[in-house]
C-alpha atoms as a PDB file:
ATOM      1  CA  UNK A   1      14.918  78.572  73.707  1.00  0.00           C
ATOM      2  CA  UNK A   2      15.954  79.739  76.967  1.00  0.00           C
ATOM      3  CA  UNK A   3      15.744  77.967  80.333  1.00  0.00           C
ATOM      4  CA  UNK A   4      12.438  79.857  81.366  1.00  0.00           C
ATOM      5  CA  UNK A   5      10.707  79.051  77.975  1.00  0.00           C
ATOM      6  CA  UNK A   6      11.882  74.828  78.209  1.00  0.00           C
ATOM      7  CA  UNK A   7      10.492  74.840  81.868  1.00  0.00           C
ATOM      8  CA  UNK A   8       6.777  76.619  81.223  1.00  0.00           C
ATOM      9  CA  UNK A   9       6.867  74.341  77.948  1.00  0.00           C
ATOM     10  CA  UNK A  10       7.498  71.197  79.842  1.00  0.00           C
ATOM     11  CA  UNK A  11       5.168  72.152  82.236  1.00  0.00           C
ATOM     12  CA  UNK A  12       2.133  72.700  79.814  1.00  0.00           C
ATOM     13  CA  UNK A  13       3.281  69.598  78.278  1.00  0.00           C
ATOM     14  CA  UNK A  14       2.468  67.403  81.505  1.00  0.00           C
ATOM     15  CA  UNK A  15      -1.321  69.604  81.413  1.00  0.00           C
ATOM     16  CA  UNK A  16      -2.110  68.610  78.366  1.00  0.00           C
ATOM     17  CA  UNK A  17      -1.010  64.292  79.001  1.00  0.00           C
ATOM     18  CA  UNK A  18      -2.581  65.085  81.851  1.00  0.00           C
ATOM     19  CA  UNK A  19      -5.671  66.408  80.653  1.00  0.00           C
ATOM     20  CA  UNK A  20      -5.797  63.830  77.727  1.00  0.00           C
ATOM     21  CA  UNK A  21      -5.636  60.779  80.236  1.00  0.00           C
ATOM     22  CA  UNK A  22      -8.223  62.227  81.993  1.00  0.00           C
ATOM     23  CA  UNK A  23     -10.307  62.851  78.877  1.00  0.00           C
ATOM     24  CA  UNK A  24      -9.740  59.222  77.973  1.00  0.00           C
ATOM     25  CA  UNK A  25     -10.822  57.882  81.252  1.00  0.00           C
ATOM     26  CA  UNK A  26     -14.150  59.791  81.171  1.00  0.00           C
ATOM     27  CA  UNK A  27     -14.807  58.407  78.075  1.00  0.00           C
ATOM     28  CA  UNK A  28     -14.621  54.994  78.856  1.00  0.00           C
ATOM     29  CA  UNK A  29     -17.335  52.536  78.864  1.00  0.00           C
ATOM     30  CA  UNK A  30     -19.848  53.184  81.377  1.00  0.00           C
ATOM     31  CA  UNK A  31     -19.305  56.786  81.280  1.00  0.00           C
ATOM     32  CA  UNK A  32     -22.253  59.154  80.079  1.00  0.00           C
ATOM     33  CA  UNK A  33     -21.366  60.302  76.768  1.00  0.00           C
ATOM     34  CA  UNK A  34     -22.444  63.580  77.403  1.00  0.00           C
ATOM     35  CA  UNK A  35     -19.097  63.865  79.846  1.00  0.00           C
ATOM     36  CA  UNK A  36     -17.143  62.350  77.408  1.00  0.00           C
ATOM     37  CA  UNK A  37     -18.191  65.225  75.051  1.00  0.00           C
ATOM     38  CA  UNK A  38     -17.618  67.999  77.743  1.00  0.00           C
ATOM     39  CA  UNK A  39     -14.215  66.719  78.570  1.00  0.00           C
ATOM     40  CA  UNK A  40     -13.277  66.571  74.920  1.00  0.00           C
ATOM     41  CA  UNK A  41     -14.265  70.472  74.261  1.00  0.00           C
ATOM     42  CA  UNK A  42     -12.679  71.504  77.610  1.00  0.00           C
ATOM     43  CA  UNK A  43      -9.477  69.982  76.430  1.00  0.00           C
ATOM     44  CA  UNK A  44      -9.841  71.367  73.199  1.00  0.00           C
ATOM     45  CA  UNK A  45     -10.556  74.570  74.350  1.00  0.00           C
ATOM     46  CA  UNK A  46      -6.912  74.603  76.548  1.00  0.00           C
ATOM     47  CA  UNK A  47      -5.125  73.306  73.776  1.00  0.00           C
ATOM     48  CA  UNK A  48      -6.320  76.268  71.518  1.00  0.00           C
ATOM     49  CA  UNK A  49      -5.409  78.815  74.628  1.00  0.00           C
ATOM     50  CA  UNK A  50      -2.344  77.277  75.274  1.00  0.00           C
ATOM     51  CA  UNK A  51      -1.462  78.053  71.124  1.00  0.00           C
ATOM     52  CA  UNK A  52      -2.928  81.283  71.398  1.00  0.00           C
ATOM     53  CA  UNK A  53      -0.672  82.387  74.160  1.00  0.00           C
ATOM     54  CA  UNK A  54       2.476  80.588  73.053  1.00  0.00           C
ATOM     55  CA  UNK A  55       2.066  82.848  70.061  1.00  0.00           C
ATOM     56  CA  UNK A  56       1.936  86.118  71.401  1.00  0.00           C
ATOM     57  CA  UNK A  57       4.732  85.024  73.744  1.00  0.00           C
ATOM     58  CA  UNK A  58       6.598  84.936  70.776  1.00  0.00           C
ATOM     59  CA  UNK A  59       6.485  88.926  69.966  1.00  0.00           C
ATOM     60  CA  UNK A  60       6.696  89.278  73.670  1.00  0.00           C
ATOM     61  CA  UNK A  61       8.358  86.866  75.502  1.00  0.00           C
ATOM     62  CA  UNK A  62       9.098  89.076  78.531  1.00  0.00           C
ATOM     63  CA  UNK A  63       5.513  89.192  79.658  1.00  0.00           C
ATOM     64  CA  UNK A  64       3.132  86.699  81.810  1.00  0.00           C
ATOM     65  CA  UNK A  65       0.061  85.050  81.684  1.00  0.00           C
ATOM     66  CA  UNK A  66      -1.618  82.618  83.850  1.00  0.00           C
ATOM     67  CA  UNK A  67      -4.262  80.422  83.021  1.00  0.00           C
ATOM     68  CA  UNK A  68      -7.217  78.468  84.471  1.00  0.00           C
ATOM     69  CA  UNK A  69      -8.459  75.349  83.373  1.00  0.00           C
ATOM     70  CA  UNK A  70     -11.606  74.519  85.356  1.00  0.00           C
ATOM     71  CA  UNK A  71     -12.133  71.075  87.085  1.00  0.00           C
ATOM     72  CA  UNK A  72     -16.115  70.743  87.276  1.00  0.00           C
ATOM     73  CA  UNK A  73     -16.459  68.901  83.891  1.00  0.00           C
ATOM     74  CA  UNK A  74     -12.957  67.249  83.191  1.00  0.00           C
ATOM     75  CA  UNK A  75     -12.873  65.818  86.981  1.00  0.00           C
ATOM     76  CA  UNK A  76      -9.493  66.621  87.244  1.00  0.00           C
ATOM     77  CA  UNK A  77      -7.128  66.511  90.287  1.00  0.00           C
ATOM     78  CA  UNK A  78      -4.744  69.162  91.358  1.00  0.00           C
ATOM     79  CA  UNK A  79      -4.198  72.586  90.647  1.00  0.00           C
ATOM     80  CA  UNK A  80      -6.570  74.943  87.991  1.00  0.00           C
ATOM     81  CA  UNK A  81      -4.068  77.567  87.492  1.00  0.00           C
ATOM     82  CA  UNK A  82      -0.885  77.356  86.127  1.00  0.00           C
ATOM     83  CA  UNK A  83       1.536  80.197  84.519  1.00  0.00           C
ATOM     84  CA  UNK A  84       3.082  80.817  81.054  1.00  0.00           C
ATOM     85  CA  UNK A  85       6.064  83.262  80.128  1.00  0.00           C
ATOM     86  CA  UNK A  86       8.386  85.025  81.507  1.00  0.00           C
ATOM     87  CA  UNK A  87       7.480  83.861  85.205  1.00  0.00           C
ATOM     88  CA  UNK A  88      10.601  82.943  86.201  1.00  0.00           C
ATOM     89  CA  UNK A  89      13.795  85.166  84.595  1.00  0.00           C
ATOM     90  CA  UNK A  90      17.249  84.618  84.453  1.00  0.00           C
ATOM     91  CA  UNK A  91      19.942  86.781  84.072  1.00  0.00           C
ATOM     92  CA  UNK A  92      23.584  87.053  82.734  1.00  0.00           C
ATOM     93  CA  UNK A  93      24.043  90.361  83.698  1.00  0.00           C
ATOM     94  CA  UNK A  94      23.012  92.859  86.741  1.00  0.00           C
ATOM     95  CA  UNK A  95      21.942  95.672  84.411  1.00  0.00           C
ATOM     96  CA  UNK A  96      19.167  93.380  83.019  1.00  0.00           C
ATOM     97  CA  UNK A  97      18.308  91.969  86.189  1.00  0.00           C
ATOM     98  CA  UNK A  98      17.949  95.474  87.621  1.00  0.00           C
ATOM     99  CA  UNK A  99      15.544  96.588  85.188  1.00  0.00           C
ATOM    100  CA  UNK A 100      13.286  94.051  85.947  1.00  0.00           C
ATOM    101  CA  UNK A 101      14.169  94.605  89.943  1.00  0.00           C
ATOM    102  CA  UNK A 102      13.576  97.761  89.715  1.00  0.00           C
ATOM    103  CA  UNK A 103      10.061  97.572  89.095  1.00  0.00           C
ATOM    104  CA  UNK A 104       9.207  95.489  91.673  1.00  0.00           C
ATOM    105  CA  UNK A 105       7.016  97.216  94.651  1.00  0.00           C
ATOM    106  CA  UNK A 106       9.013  95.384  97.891  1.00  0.00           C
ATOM    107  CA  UNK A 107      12.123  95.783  99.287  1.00  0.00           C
ATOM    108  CA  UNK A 108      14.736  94.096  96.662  1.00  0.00           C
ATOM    109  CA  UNK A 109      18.281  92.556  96.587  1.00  0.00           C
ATOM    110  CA  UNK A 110      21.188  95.043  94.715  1.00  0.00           C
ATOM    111  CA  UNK A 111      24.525  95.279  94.571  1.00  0.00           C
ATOM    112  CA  UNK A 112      26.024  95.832  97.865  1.00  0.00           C
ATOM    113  CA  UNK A 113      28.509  99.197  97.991  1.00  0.00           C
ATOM    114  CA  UNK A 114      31.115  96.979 100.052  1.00  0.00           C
ATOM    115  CA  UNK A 115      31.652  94.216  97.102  1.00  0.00           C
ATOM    116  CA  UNK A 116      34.453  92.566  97.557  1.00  0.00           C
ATOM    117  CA  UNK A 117      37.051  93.229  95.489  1.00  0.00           C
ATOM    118  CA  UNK A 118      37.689  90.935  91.969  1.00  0.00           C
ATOM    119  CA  UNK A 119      34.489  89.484  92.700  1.00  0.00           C
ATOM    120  CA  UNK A 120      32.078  89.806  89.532  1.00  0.00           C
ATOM    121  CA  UNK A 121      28.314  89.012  88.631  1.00  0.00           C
ATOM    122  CA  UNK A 122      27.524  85.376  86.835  1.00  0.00           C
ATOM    123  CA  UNK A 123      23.959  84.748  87.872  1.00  0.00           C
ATOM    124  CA  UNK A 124      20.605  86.215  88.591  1.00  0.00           C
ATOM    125  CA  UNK A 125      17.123  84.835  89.127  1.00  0.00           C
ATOM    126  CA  UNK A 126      14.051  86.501  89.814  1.00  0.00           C
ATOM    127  CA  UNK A 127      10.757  83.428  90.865  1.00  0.00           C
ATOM    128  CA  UNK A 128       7.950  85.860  90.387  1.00  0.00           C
ATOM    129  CA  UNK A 129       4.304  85.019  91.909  1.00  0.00           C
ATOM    130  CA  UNK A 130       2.880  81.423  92.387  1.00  0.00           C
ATOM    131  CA  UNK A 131      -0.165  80.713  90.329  1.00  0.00           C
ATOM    132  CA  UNK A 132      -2.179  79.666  92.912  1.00  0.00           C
ATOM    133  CA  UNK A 133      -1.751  83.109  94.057  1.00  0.00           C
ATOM    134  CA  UNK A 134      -4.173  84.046  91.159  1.00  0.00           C
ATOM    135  CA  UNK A 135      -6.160  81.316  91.300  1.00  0.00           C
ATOM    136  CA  UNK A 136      -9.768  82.764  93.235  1.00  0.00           C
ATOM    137  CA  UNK A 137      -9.893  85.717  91.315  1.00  0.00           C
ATOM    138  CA  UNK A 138      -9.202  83.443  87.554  1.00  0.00           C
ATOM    139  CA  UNK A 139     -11.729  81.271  89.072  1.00  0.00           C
ATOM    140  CA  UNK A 140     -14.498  84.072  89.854  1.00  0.00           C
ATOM    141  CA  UNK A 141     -13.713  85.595  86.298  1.00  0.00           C
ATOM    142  CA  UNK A 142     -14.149  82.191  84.810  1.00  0.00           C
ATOM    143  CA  UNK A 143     -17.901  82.087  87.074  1.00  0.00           C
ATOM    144  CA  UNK A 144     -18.819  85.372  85.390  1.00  0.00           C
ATOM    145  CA  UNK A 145     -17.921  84.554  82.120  1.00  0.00           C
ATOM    146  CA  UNK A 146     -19.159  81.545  82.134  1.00  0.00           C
ATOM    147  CA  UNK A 147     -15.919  79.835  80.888  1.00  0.00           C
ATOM    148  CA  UNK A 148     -14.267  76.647  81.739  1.00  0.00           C
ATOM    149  CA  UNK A 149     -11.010  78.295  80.326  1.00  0.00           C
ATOM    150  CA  UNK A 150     -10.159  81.795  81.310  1.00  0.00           C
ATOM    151  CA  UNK A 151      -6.507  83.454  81.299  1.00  0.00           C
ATOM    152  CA  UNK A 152      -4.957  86.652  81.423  1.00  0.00           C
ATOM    153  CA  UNK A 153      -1.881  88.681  81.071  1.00  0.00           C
ATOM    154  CA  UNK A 154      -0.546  89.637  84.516  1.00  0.00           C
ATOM    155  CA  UNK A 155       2.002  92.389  85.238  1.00  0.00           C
ATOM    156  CA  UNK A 156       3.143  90.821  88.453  1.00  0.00           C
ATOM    157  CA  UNK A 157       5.556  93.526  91.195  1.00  0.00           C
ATOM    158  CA  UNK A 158       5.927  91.326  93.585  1.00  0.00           C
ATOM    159  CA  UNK A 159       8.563  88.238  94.089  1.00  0.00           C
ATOM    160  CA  UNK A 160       8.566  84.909  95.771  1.00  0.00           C
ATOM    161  CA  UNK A 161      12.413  84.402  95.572  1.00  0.00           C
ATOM    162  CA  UNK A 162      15.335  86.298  94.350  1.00  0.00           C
ATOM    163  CA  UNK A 163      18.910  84.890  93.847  1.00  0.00           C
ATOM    164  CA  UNK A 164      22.061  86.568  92.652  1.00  0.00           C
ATOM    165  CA  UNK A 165      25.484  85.366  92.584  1.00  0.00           C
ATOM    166  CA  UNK A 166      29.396  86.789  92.265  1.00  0.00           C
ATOM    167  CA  UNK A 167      32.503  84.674  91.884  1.00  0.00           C
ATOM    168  CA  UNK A 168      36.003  85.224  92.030  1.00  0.00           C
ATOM    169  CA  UNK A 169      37.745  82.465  90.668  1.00  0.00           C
ATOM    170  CA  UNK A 170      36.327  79.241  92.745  1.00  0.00           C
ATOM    171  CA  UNK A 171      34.954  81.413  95.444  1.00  0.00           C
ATOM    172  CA  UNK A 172      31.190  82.874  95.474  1.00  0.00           C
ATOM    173  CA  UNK A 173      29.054  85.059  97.247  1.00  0.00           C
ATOM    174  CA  UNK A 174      25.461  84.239  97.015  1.00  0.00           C
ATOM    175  CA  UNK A 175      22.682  86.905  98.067  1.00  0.00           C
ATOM    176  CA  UNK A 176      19.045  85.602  98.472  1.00  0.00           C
ATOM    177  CA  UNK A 177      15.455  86.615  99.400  1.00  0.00           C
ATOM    178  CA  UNK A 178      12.773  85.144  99.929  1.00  0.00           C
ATOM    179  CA  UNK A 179       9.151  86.058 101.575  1.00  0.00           C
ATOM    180  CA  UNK A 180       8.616  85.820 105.172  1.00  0.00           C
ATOM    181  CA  UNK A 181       6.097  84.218 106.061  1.00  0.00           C
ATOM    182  CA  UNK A 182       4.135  85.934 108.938  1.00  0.00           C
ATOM    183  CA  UNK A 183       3.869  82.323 111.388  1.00  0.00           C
ATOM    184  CA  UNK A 184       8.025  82.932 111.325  1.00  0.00           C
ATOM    185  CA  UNK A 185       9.615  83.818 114.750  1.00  0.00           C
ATOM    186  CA  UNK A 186      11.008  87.500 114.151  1.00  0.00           C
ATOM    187  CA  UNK A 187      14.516  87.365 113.113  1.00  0.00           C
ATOM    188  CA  UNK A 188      16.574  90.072 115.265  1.00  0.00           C
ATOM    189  CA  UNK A 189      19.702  91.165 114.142  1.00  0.00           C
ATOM    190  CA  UNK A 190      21.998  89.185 112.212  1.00  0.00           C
ATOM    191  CA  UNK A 191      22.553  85.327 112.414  1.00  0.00           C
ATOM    192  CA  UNK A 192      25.883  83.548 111.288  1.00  0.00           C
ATOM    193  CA  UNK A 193      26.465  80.157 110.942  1.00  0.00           C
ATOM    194  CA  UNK A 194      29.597  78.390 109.052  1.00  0.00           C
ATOM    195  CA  UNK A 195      29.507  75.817 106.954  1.00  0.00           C
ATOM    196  CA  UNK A 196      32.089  73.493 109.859  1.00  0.00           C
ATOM    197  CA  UNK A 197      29.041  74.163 112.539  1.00  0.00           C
ATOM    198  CA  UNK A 198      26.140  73.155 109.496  1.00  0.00           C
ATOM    199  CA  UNK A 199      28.368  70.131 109.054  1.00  0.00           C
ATOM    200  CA  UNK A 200      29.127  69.267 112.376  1.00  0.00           C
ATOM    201  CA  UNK A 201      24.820  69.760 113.018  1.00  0.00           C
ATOM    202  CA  UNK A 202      23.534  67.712 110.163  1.00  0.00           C
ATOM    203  CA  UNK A 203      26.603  65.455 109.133  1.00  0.00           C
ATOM    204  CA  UNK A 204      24.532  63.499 106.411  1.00  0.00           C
ATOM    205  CA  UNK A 205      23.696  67.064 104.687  1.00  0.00           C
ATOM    206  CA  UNK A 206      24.587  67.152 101.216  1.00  0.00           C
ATOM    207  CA  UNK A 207      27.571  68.564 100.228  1.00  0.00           C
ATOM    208  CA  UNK A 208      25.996  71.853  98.544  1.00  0.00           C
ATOM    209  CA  UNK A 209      24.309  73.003 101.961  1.00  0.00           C
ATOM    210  CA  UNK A 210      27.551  73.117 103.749  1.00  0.00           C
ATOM    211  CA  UNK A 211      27.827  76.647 103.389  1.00  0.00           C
ATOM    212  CA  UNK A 212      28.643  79.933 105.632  1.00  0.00           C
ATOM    213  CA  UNK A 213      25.310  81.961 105.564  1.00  0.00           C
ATOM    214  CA  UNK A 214      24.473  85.259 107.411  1.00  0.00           C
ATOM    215  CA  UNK A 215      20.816  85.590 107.486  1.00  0.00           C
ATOM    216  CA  UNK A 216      18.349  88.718 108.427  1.00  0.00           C
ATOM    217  CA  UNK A 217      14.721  89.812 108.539  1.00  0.00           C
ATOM    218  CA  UNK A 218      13.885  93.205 106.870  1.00  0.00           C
ATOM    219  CA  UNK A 219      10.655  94.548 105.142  1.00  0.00           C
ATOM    220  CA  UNK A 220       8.470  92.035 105.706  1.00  0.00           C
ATOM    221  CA  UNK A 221      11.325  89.640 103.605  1.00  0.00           C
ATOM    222  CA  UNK A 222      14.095  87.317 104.692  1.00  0.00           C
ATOM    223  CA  UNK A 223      17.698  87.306 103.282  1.00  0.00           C
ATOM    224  CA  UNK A 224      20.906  85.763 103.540  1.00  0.00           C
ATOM    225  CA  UNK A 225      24.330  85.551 101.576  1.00  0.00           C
ATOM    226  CA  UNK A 226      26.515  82.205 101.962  1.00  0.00           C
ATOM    227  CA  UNK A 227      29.556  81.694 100.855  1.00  0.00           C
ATOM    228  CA  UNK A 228      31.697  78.442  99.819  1.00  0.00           C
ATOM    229  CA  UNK A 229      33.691  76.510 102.817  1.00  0.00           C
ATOM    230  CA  UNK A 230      36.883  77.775 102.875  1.00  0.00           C
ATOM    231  CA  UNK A 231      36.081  81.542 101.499  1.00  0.00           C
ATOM    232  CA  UNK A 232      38.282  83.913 103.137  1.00  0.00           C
ATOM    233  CA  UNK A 233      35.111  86.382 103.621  1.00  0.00           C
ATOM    234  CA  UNK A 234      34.648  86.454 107.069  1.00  0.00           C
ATOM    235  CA  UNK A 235      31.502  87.576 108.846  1.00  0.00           C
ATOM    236  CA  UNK A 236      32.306  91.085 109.436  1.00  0.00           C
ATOM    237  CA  UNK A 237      32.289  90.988 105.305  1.00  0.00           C
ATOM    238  CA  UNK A 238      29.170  89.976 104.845  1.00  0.00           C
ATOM    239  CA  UNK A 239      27.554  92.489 107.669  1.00  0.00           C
ATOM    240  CA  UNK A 240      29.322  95.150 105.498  1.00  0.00           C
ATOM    241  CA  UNK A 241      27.563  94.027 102.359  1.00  0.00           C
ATOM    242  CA  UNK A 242      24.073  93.139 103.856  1.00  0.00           C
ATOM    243  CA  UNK A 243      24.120  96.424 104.926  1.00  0.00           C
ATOM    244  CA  UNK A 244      23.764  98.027 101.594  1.00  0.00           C
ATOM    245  CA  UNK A 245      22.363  94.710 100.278  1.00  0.00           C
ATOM    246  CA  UNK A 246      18.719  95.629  99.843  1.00  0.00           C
ATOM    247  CA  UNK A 247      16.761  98.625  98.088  1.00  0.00           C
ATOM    248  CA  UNK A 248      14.129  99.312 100.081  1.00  0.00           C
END
């Protein structure tokens, strides 16, 4: 079971204890029975979803679903919505990150053309859509349908985070992306910071955000690439690679 699957299944894991203390709580004493009854079939009924979709995730674990659970009857708190499958990827190597990449419709983080030499690919993430993102139009669908539980399979082009990382020996190069959200000052140029200034600014910062980061606006997205204290990459470096950095 990779990472991906052990996260969405521990998620769905807390829905359902959730769901179940809630179900027991509505059928306590003093509680019309006729809730107690509604609660029970909603929480059947996502139970039997969940099943249904874990099972076609197993021929095809590469796609996505997201599901909505409605509130009204079970008196639930918190979110309706939440995702199953391959919402989150990781990689081992670029050429299967790319693919996916590659059909994304926004600009997107590649391998630079000014890689450092000896410096190779270990790690790639790709945090696809949120599911609250999907959550009005689940929630109409659900209205129409007259459903408490509605899902569907979702072909999502669009990402909320991308990470990829390159080491040579105990130094790293770290590219990342994430959206930019439109209350953000506008980001001109490039901005460099090491990780002795980050340290000397926040001295109680953990150890694993004293880094050297160069970080840029472009397409609507932010990036950055950081590097370990004491990398001999300097900042002229990382210009070189940000430059090529992205696929727009």
């Amino acid at each position: 079971m990779n990472k991906s699957m052990k996260i969405t299944v521990a998620a769905l894991s807390g829905v359902l204890m959730l769901g179940a203390m809630n179900a027991a709580a509505e059928a306590a004493p003093g509680k019309p029975a006729s809730t107690a009854a509604a609660v029970s079939k909603v929480a059947q009924l996502e139970k039997e979803e969940i099943a249904r979709i874990s099972k076609l995730l197993k021929e095809n674990p590469d796609d996505s679903y997201m599901v909505y659970v409605s509130n009204e009857l079970t008196n639930r708190k918190g979110l309706e919505t939440f995702a199953m499958g391959n919402i989150h990827p990781e990689y081992t190597t670029y050429d299967d990150y790319w693919k996916k990449a590659s059909t994304l419709k926004e600009a997107v983080l590649k391998e630079p053309n000014k890689l450092p030499e000896n410096y190779r690919f270990v790690s790639g993430e790709i945090l696809g859509p949120y599911s609250t993102e999907y959550h009005n139009e689940l929630k109409a669908e659900a209205k129409k349908l007259k459903k408490q539980v509605h899902s569907k399979k979702v072909n999502w082009t669009k990402s909320s985070m991308i990470s990829l990382q390159y080491k040579n020996g105990t130094d790293y190069v770290k590219f990342q992306s994430t959206r930019l959200d439109p209350k953000d000052k506008k980001q001109k140029g490039y901005t460099y910071i090491t990780a002795e200034e980050v340290k000397k600014k926040h001295p109680k910062l953990g150890k694993e955000f004293i880094i050297n980061t160069l970080s840029w606006n472009e397409n609507g997205k932010s990036f950055s690439i950081s590097t370990n204290p004491g990398n001999p990459l300097t900042e002229e470096d990382l210009i070189k690679m940000a430059k090529t950095a992205v696929k727009k």
